[in-house]
PDB file of N, CA and C in Angstrom:
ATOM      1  N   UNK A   1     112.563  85.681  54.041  1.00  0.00           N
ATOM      2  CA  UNK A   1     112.868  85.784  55.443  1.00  0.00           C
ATOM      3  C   UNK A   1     112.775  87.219  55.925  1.00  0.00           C
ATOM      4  N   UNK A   2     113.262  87.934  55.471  1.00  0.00           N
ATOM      5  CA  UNK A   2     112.927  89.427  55.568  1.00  0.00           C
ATOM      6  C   UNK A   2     111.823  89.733  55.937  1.00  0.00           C
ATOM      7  N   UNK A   3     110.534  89.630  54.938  1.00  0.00           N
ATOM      8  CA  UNK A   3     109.396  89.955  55.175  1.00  0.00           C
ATOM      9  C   UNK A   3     108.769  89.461  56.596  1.00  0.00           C
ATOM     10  N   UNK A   4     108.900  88.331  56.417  1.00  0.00           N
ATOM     11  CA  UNK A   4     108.846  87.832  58.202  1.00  0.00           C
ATOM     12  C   UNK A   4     108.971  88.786  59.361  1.00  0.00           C
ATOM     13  N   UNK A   5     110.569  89.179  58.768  1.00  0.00           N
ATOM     14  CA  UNK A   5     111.062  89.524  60.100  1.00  0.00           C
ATOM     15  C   UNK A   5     110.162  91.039  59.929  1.00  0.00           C
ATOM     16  N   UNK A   6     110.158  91.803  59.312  1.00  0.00           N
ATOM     17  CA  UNK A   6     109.424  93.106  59.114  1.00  0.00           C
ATOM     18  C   UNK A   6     107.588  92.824  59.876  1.00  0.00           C
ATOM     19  N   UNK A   7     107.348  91.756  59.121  1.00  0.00           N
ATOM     20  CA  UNK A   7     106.098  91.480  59.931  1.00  0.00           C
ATOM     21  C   UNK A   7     106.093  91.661  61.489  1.00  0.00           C
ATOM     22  N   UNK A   8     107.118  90.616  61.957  1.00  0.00           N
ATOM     23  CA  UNK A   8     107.191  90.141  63.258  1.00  0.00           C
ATOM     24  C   UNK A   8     107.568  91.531  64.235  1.00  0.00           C
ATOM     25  N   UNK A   9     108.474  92.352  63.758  1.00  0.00           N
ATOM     26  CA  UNK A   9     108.610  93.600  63.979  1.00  0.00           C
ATOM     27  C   UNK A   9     107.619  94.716  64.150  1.00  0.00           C
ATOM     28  N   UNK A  10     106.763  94.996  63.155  1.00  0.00           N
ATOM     29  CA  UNK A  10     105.893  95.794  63.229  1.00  0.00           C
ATOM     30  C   UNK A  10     104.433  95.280  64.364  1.00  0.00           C
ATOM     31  N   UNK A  11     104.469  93.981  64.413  1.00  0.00           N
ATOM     32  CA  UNK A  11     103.613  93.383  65.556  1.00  0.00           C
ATOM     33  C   UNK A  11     104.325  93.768  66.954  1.00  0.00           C
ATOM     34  N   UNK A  12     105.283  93.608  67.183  1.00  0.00           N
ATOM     35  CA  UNK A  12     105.636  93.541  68.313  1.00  0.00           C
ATOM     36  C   UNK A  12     105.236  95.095  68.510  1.00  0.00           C
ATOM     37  N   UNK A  13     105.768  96.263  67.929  1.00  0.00           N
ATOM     38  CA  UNK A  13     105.923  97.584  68.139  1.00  0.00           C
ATOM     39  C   UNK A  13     104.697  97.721  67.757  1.00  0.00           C
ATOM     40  N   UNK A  14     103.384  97.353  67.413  1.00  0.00           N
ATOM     41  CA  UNK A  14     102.113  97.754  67.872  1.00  0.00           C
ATOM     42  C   UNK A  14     101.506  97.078  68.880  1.00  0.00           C
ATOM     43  N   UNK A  15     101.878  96.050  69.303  1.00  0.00           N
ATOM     44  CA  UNK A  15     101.297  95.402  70.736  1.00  0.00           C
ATOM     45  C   UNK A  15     101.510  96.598  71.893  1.00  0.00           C
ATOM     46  N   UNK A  16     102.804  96.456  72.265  1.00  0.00           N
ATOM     47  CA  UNK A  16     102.651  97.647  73.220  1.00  0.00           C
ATOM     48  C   UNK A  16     102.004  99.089  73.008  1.00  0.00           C
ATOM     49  N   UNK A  17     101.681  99.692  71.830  1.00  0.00           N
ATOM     50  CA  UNK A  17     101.370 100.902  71.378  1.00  0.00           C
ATOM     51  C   UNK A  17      99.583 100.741  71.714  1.00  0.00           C
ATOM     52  N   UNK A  18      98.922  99.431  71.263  1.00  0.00           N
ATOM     53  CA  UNK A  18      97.503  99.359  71.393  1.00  0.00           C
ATOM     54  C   UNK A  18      97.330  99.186  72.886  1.00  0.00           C
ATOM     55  N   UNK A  19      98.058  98.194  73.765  1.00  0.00           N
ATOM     56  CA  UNK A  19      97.970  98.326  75.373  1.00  0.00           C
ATOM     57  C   UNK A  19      98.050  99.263  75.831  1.00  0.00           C
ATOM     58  N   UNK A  20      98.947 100.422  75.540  1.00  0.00           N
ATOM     59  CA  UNK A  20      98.980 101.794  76.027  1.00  0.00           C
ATOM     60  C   UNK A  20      98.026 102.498  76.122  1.00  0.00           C
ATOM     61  N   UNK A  21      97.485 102.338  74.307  1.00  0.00           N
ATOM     62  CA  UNK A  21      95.863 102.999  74.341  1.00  0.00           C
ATOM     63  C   UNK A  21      94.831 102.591  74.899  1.00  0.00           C
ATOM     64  N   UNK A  22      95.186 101.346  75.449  1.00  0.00           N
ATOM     65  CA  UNK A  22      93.978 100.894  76.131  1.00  0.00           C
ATOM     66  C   UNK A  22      94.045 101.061  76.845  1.00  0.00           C
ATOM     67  N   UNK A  23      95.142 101.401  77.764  1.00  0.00           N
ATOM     68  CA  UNK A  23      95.176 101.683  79.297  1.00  0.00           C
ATOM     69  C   UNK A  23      94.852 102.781  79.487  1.00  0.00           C
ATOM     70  N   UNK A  24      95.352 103.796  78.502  1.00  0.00           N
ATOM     71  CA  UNK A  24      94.266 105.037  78.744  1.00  0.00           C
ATOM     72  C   UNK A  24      93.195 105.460  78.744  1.00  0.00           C
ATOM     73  N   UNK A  25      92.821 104.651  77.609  1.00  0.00           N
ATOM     74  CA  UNK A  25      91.296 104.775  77.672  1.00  0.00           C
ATOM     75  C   UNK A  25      90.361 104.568  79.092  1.00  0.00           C
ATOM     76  N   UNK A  26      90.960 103.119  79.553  1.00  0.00           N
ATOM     77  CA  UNK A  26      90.529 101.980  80.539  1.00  0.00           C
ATOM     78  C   UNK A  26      90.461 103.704  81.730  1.00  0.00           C
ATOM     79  N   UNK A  27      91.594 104.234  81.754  1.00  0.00           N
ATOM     80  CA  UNK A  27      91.816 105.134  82.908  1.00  0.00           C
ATOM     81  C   UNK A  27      90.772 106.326  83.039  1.00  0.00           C
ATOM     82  N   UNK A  28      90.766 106.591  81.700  1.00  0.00           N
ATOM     83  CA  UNK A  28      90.063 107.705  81.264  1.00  0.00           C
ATOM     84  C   UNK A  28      88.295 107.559  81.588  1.00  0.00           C
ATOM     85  N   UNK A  29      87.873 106.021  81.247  1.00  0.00           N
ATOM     86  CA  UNK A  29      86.745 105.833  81.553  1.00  0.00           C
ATOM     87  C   UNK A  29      86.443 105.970  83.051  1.00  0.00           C
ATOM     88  N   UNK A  30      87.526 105.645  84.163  1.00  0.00           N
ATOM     89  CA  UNK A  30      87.344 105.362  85.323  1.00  0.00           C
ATOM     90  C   UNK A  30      87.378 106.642  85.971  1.00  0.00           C
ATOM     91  N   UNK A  31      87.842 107.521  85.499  1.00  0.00           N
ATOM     92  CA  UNK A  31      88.026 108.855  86.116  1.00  0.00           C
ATOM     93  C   UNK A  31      86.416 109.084  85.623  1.00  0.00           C
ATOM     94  N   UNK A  32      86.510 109.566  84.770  1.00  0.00           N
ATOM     95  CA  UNK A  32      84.770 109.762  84.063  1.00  0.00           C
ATOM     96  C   UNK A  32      83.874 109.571  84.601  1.00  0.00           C
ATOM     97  N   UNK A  33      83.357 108.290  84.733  1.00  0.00           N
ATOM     98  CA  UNK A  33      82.468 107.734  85.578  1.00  0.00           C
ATOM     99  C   UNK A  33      82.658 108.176  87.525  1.00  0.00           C
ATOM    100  N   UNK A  34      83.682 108.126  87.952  1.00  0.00           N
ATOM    101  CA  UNK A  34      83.452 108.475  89.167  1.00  0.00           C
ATOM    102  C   UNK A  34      83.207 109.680  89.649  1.00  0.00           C
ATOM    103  N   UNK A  35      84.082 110.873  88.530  1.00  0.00           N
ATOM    104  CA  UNK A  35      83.415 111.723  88.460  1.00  0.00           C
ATOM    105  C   UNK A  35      82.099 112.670  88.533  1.00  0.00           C
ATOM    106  N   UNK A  36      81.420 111.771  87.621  1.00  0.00           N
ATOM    107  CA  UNK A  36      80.090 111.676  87.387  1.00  0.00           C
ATOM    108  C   UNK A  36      79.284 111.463  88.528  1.00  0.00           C
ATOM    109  N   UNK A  37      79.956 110.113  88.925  1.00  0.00           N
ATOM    110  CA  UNK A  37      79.225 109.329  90.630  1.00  0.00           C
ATOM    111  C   UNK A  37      79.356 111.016  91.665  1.00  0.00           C
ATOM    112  N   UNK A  38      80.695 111.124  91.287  1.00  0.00           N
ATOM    113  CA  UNK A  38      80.584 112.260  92.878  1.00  0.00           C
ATOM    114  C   UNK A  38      79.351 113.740  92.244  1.00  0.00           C
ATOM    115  N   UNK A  39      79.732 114.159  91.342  1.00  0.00           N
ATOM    116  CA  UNK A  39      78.673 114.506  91.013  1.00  0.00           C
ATOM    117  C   UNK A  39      77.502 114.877  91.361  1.00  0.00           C
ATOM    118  N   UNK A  40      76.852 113.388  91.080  1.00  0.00           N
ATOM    119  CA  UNK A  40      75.021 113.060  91.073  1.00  0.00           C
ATOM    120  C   UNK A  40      75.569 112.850  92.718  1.00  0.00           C
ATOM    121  N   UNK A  41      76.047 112.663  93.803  1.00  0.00           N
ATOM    122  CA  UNK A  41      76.321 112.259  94.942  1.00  0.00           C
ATOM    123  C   UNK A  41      76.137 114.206  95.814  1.00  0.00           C
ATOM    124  N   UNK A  42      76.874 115.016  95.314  1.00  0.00           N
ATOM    125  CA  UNK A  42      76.785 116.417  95.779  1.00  0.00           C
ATOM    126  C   UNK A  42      75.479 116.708  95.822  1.00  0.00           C
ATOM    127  N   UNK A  43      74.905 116.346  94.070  1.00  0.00           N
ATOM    128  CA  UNK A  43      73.603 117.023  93.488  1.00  0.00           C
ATOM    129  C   UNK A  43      72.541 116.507  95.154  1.00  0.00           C
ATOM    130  N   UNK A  44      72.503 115.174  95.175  1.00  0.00           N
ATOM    131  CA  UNK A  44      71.682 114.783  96.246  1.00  0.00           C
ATOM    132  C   UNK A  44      71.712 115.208  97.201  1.00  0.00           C
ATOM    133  N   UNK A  45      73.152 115.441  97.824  1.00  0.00           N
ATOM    134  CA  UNK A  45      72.819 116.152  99.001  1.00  0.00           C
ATOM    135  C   UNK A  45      72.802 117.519  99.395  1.00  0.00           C
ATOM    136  N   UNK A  46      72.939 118.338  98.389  1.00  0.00           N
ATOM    137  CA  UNK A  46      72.659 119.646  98.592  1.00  0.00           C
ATOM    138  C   UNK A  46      71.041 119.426  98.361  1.00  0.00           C
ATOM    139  N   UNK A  47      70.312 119.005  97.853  1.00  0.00           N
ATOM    140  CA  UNK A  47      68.660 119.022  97.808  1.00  0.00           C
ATOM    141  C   UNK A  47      68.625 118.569  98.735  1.00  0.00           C
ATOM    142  N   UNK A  48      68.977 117.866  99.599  1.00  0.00           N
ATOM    143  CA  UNK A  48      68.366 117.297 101.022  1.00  0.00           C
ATOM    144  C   UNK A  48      68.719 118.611 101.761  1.00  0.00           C
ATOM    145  N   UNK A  49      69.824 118.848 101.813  1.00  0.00           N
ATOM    146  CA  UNK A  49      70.404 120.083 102.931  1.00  0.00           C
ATOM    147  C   UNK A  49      69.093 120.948 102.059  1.00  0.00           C
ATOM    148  N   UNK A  50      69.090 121.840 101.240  1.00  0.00           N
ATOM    149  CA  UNK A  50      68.065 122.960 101.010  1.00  0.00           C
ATOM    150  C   UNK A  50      66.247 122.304 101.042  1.00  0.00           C
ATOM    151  N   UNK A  51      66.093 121.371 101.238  1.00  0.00           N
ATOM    152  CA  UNK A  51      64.742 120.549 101.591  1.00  0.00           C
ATOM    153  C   UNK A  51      64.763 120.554 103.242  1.00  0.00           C
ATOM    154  N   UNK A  52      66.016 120.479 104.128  1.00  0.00           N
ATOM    155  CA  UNK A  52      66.027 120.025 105.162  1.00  0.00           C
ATOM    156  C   UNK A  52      65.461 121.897 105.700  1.00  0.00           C
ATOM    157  N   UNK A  53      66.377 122.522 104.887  1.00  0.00           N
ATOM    158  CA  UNK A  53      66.278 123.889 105.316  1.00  0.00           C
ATOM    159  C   UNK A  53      65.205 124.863 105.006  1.00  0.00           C
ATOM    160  N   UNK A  54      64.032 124.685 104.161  1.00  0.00           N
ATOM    161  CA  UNK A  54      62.825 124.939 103.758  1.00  0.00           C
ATOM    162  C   UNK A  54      61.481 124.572 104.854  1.00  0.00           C
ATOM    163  N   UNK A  55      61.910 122.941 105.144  1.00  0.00           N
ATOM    164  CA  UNK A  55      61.430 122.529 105.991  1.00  0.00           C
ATOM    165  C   UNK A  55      61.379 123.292 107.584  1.00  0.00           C
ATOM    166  N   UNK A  56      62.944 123.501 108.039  1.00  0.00           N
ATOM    167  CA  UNK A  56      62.702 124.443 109.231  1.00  0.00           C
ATOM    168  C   UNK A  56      61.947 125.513 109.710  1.00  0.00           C
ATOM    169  N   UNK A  57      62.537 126.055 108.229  1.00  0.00           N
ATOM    170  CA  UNK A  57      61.906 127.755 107.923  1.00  0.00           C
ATOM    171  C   UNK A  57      59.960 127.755 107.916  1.00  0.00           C
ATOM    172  N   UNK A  58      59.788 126.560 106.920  1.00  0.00           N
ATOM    173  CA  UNK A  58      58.241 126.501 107.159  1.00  0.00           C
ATOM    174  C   UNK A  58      57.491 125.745 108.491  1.00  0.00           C
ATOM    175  N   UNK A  59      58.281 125.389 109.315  1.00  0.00           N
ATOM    176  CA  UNK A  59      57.940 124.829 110.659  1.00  0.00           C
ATOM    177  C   UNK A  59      58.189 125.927 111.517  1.00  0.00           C
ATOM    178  N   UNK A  60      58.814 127.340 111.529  1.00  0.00           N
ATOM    179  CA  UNK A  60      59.046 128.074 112.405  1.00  0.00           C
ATOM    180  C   UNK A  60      57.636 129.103 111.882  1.00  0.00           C
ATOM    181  N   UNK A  61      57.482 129.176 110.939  1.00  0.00           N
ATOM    182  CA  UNK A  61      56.604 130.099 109.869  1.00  0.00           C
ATOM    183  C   UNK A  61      55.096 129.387 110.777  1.00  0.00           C
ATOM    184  N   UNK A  62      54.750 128.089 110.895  1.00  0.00           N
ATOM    185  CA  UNK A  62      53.633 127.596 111.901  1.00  0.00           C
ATOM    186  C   UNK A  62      53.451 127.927 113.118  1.00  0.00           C
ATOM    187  N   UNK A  63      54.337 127.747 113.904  1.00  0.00           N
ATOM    188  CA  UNK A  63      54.601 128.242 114.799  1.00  0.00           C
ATOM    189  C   UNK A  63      54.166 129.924 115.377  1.00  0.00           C
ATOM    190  N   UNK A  64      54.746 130.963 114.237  1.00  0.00           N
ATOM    191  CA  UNK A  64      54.607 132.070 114.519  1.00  0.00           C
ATOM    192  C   UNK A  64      53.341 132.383 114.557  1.00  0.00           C
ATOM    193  N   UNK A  65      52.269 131.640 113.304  1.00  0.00           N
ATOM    194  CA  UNK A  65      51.466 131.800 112.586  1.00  0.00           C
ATOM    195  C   UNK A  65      50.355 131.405 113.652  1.00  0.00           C
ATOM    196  N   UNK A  66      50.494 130.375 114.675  1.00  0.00           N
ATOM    197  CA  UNK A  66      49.695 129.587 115.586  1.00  0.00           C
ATOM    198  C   UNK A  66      49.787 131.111 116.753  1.00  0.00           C
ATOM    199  N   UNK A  67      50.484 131.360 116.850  1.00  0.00           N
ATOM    200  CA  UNK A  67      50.483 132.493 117.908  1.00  0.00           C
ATOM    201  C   UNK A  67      50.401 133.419 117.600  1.00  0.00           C
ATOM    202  N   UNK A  68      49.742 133.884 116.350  1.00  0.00           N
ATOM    203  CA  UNK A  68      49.019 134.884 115.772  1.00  0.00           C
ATOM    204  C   UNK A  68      49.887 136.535 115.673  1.00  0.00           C
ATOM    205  N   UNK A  69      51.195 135.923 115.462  1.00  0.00           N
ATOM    206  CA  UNK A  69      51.687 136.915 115.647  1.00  0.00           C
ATOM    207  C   UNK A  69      52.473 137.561 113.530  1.00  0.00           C
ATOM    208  N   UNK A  70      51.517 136.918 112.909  1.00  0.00           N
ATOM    209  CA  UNK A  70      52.065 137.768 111.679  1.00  0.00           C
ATOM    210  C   UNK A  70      50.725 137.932 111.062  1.00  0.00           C
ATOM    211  N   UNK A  71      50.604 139.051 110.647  1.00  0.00           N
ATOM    212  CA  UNK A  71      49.551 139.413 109.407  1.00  0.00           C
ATOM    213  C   UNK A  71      49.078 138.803 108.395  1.00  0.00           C
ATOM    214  N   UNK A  72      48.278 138.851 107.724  1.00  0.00           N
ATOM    215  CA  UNK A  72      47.828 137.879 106.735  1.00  0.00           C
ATOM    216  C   UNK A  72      48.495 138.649 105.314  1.00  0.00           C
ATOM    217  N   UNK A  73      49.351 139.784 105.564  1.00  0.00           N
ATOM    218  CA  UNK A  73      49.806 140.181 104.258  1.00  0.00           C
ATOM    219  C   UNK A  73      51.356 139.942 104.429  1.00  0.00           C
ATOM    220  N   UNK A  74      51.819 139.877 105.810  1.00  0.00           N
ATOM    221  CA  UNK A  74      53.176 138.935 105.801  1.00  0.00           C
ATOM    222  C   UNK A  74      53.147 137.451 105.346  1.00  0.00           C
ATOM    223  N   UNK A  75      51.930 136.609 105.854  1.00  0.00           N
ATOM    224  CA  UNK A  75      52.165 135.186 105.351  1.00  0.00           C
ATOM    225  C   UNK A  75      52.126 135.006 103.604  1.00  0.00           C
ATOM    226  N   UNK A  76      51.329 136.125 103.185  1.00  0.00           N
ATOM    227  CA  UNK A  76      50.889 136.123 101.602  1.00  0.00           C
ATOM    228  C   UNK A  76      52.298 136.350 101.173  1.00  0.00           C
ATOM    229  N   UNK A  77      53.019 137.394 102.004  1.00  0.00           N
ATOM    230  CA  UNK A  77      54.321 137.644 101.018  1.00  0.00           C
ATOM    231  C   UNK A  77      55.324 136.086 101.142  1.00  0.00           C
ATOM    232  N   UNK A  78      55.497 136.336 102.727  1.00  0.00           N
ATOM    233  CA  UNK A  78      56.136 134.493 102.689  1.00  0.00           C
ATOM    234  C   UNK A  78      56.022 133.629 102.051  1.00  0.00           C
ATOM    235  N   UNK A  79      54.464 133.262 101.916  1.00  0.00           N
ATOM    236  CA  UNK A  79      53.751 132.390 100.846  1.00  0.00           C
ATOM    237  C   UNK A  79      54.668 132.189  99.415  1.00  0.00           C
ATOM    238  N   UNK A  80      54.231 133.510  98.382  1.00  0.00           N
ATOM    239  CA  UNK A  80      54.858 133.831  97.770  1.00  0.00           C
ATOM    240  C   UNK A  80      56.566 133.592  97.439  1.00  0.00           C
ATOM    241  N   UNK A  81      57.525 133.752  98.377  1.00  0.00           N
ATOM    242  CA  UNK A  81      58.610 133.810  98.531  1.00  0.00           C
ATOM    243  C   UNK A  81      59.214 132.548  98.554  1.00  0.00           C
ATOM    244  N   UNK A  82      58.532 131.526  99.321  1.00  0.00           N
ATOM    245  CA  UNK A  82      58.905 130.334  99.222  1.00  0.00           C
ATOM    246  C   UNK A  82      58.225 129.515  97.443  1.00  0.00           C
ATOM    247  N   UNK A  83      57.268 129.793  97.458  1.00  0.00           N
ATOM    248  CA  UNK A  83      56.326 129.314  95.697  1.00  0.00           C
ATOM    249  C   UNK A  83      57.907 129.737  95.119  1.00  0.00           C
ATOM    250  N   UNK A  84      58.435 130.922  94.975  1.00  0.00           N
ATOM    251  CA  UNK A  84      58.983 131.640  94.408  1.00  0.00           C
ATOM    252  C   UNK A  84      60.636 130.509  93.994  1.00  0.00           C
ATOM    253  N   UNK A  85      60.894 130.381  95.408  1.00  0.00           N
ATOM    254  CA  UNK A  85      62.090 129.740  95.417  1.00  0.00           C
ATOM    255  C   UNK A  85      61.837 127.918  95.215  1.00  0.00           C
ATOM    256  N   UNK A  86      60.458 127.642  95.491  1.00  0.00           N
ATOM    257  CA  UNK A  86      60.998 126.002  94.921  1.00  0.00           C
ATOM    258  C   UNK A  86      60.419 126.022  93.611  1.00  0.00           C
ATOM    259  N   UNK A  87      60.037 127.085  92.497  1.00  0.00           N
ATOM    260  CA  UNK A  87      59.936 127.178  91.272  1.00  0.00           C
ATOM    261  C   UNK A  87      61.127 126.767  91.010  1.00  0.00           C
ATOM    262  N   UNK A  88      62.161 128.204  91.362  1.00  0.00           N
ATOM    263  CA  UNK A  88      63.159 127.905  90.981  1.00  0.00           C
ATOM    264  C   UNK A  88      64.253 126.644  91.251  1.00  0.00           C
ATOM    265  N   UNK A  89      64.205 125.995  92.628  1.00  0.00           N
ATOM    266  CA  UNK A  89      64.858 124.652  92.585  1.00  0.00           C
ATOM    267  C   UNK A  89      63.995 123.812  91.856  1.00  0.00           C
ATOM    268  N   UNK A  90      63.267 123.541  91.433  1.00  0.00           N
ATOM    269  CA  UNK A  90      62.591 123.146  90.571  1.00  0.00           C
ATOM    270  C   UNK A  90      63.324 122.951  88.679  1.00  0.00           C
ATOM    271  N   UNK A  91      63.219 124.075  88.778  1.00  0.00           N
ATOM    272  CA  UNK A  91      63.883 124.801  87.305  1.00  0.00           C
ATOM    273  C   UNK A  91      64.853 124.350  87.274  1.00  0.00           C
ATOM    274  N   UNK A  92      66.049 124.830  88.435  1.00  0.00           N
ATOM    275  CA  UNK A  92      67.294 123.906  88.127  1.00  0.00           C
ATOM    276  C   UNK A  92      67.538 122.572  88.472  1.00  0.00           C
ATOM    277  N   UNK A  93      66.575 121.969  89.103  1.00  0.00           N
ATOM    278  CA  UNK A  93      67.053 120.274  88.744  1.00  0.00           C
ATOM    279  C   UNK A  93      66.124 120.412  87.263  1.00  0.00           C
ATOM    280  N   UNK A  94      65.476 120.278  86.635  1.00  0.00           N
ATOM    281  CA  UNK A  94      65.125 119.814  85.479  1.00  0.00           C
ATOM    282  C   UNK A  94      66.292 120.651  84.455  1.00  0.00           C
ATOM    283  N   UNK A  95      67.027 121.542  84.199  1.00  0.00           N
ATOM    284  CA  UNK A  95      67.893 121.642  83.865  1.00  0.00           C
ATOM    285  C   UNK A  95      69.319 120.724  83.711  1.00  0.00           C
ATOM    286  N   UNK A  96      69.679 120.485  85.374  1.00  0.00           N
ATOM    287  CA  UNK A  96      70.595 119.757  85.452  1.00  0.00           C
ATOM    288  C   UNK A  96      70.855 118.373  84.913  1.00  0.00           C
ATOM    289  N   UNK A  97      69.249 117.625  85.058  1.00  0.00           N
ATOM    290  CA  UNK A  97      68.945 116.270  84.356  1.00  0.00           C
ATOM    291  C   UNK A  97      69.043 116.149  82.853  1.00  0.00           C
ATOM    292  N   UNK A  98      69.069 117.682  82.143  1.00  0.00           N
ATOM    293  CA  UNK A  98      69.047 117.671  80.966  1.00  0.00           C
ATOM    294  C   UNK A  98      70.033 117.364  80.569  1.00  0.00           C
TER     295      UNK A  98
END
């Protein structure tokens, strides 16, 4: 009868001990993952905002360019400057995906 009861004992006092761990876990995953979600959610929209803002800059850059008012060694440097900078957004999303 003893042994029983030692059995029945040590079950009970690991039932609640494994639910615990599972609830943390359970919690732990949920933080994790949404985390993650907000994340990849920022990542997107800061590339839209700096796409939205590339875009302006090279629509005002036409503009100037139609009214003949920059040099052909200002647009080369512009040119340049922008190559320059979506290398680099470039670089860091393939980083970030890594």
């Amino acid at each position: 009868m003893s042994e029983n009861s030692r059995v029945s004992w040590t079950a009970l006092l690991n039932k609640p001990l494994f639910n615990f761990v599972m609830a943390l876990l359970g919690m732990s995953a949920a933080y994790f993952t949404t985390i993650g979600n907000i994340k990849i959610q920022l990542a997107e929209k800061a590339e839209t905002v700096l796409v939205e803002a590339l875009d302006k800059r090279l629509a005002r850059m036409e503009v100037v360019i139609k009214e003949g008012r920059v040099s052909k060694d200002e647009f080369f440097q512009f040119r340049n400057n922008i190559e320059s900078r979506l290398a680099r957004i470039e670089f860091y999303l393939i980083e970030e995906r890594r």
